[in-house]
C-alpha atoms as a PDB file:
ATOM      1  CA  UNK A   1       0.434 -57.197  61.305  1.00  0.00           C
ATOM      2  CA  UNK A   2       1.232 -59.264  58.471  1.00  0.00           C
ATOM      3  CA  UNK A   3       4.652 -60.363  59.896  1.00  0.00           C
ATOM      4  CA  UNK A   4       5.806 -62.087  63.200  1.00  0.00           C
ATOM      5  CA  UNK A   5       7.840 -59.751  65.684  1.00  0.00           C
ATOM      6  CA  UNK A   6      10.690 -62.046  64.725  1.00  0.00           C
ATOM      7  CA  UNK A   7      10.608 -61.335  61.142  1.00  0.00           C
ATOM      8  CA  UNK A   8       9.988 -57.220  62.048  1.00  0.00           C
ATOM      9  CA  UNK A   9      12.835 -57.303  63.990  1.00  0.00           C
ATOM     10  CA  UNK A  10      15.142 -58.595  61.526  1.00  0.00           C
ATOM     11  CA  UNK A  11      13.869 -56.280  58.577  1.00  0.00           C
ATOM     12  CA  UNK A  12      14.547 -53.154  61.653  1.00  0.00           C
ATOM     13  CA  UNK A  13      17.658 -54.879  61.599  1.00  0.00           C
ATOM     14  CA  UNK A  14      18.421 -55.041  57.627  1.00  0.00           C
ATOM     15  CA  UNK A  15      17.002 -51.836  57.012  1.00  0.00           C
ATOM     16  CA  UNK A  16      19.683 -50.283  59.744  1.00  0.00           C
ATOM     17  CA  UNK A  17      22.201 -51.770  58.900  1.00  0.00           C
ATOM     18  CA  UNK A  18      21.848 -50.494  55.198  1.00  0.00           C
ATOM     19  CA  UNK A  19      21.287 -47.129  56.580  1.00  0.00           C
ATOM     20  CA  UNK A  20      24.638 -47.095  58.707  1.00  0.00           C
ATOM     21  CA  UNK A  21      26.206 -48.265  55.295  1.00  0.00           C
ATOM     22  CA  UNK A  22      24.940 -46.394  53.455  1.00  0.00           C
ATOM     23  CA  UNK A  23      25.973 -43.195  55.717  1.00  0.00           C
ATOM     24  CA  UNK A  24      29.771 -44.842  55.530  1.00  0.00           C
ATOM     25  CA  UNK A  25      29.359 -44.329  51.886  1.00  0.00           C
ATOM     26  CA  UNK A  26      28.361 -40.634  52.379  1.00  0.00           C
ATOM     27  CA  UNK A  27      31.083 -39.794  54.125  1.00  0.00           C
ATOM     28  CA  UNK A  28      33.300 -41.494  51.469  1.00  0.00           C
ATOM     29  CA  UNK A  29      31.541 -40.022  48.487  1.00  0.00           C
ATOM     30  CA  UNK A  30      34.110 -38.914  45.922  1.00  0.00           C
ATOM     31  CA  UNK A  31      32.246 -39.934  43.021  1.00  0.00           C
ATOM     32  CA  UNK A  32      29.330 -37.278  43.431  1.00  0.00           C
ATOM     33  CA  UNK A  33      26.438 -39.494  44.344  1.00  0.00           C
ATOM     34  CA  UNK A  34      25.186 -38.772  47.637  1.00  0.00           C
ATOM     35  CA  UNK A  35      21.870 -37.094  46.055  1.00  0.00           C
ATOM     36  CA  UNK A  36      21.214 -40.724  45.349  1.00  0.00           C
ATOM     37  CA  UNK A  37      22.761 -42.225  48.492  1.00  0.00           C
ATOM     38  CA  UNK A  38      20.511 -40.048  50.525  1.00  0.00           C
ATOM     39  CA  UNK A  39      17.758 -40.738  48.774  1.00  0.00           C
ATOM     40  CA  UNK A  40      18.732 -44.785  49.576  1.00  0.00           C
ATOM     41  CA  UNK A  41      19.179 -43.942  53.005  1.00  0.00           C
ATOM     42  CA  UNK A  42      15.163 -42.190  53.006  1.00  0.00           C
ATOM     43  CA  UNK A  43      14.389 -45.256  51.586  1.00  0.00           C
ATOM     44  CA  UNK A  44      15.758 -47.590  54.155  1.00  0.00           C
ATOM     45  CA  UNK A  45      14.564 -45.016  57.380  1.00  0.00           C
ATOM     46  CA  UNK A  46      10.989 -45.551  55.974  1.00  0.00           C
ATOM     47  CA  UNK A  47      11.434 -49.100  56.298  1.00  0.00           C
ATOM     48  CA  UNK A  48      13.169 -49.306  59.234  1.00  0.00           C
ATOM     49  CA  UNK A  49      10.095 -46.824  61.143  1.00  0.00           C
ATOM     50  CA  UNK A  50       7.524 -49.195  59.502  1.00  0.00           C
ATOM     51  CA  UNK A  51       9.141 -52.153  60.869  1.00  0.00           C
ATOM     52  CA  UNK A  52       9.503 -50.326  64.282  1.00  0.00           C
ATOM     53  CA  UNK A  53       5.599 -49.653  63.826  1.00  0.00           C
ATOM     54  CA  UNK A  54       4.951 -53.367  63.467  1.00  0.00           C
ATOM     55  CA  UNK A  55       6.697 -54.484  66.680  1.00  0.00           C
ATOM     56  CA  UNK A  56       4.827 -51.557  68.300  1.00  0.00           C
ATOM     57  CA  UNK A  57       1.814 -53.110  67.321  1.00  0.00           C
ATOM     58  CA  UNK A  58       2.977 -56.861  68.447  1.00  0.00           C
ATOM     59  CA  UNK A  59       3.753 -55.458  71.600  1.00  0.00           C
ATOM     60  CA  UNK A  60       0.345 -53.395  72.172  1.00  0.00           C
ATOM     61  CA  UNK A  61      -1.228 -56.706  70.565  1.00  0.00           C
ATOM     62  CA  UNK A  62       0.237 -58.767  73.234  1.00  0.00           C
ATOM     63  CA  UNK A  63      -0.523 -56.601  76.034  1.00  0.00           C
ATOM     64  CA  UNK A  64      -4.025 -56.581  74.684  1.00  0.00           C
ATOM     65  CA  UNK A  65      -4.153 -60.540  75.044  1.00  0.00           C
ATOM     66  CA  UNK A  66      -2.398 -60.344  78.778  1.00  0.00           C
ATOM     67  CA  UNK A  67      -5.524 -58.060  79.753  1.00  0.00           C
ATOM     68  CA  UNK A  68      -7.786 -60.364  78.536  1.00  0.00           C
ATOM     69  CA  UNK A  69      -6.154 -63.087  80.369  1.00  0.00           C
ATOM     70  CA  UNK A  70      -5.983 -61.657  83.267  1.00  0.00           C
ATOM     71  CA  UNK A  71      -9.679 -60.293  83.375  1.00  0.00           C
ATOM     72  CA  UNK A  72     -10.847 -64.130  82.031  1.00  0.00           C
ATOM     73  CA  UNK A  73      -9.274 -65.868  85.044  1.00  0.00           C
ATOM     74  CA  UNK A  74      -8.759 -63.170  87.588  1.00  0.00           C
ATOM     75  CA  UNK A  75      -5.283 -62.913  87.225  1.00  0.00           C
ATOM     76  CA  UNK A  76      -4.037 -65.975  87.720  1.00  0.00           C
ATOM     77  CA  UNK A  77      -4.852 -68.447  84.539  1.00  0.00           C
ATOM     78  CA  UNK A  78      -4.567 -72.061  85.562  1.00  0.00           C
END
Protein backbone atom coordinates (compact mmCIF):
# COMPACT_ATOMS: atom_id res chain seq x y z
CA UNK A 1 0.00 0.00 0.00
CA UNK A 2 2.11 2.63 -1.25
CA UNK A 3 -0.73 5.25 -1.29
CA UNK A 4 -3.19 6.65 1.40
CA UNK A 5 -6.98 5.56 0.92
CA UNK A 6 -7.42 9.24 0.13
CA UNK A 7 -5.13 9.32 -2.71
CA UNK A 8 -6.70 5.57 -3.99
CA UNK A 9 -9.85 6.96 -3.94
CA UNK A 10 -9.23 9.82 -6.06
CA UNK A 11 -7.13 7.83 -8.76
CA UNK A 12 -10.70 5.20 -8.60
CA UNK A 13 -12.12 8.41 -9.19
CA UNK A 14 -9.83 9.76 -12.24
CA UNK A 15 -9.53 6.53 -13.72
CA UNK A 16 -13.65 6.40 -13.91
CA UNK A 17 -14.22 9.22 -14.89
CA UNK A 18 -11.86 8.73 -18.00
CA UNK A 19 -13.54 5.51 -18.57
CA UNK A 20 -17.19 7.07 -18.69
CA UNK A 21 -15.48 9.57 -21.19
CA UNK A 22 -14.00 7.72 -22.88
CA UNK A 23 -17.27 5.40 -23.50
CA UNK A 24 -19.06 8.99 -24.54
CA UNK A 25 -16.46 9.04 -27.17
CA UNK A 26 -17.35 5.48 -28.33
CA UNK A 27 -20.59 6.11 -28.85
CA UNK A 28 -19.65 9.27 -30.85
CA UNK A 29 -16.93 7.65 -32.89
CA UNK A 30 -17.19 8.81 -36.49
CA UNK A 31 -13.66 9.05 -37.09
CA UNK A 32 -12.92 5.17 -36.85
CA UNK A 33 -10.95 4.99 -33.65
CA UNK A 34 -12.64 3.05 -31.14
CA UNK A 35 -9.95 0.07 -31.58
CA UNK A 36 -7.85 2.64 -29.82
CA UNK A 37 -10.53 4.12 -27.55
CA UNK A 38 -11.18 0.69 -26.23
CA UNK A 39 -7.96 -0.07 -25.78
CA UNK A 40 -7.83 3.51 -23.51
CA UNK A 41 -10.75 2.46 -21.78
CA UNK A 42 -8.72 -1.31 -20.81
CA UNK A 43 -6.25 0.90 -19.80
CA UNK A 44 -8.14 3.03 -17.40
CA UNK A 45 -10.43 -0.30 -15.96
CA UNK A 46 -6.97 -1.75 -14.96
CA UNK A 47 -6.32 1.22 -13.04
CA UNK A 48 -9.40 1.85 -11.70
CA UNK A 49 -9.53 -2.29 -10.24
CA UNK A 50 -5.96 -1.66 -8.90
CA UNK A 51 -6.99 1.35 -7.13
CA UNK A 52 -10.17 -0.52 -5.89
CA UNK A 53 -7.54 -3.28 -4.72
CA UNK A 54 -5.66 -0.71 -2.68
CA UNK A 55 -8.64 0.59 -0.66
CA UNK A 56 -9.50 -3.12 -0.21
CA UNK A 57 -6.37 -3.52 1.36
CA UNK A 58 -6.67 -0.12 3.61
CA UNK A 59 -9.80 -1.36 4.70
CA UNK A 60 -8.66 -5.11 5.61
CA UNK A 61 -5.46 -3.16 7.00
CA UNK A 62 -7.57 -1.20 9.28
CA UNK A 63 -9.71 -3.88 10.43
CA UNK A 64 -6.52 -5.72 11.14
CA UNK A 65 -5.39 -2.78 13.57
CA UNK A 66 -9.17 -2.61 15.25
CA UNK A 67 -8.56 -6.44 16.18
CA UNK A 68 -5.50 -5.76 17.64
CA UNK A 69 -6.93 -3.02 19.61
CA UNK A 70 -9.51 -4.59 20.78
CA UNK A 71 -7.63 -7.88 21.88
CA UNK A 72 -4.70 -5.32 23.55
CA UNK A 73 -7.22 -3.61 25.84
CA UNK A 74 -10.19 -5.90 25.93
CA UNK A 75 -12.27 -3.96 23.89
CA UNK A 76 -12.42 -0.92 25.29
CA UNK A 77 -8.90 1.13 24.78
CA UNK A 78 -8.61 3.92 27.29
Amino acid sequence: MSRSPVQSFAALKDALTQMVSLNDAMDDDTLGQEVGLINKWDDQANLAMASFSELVQHEDALRDIEALLAATYDGVPS
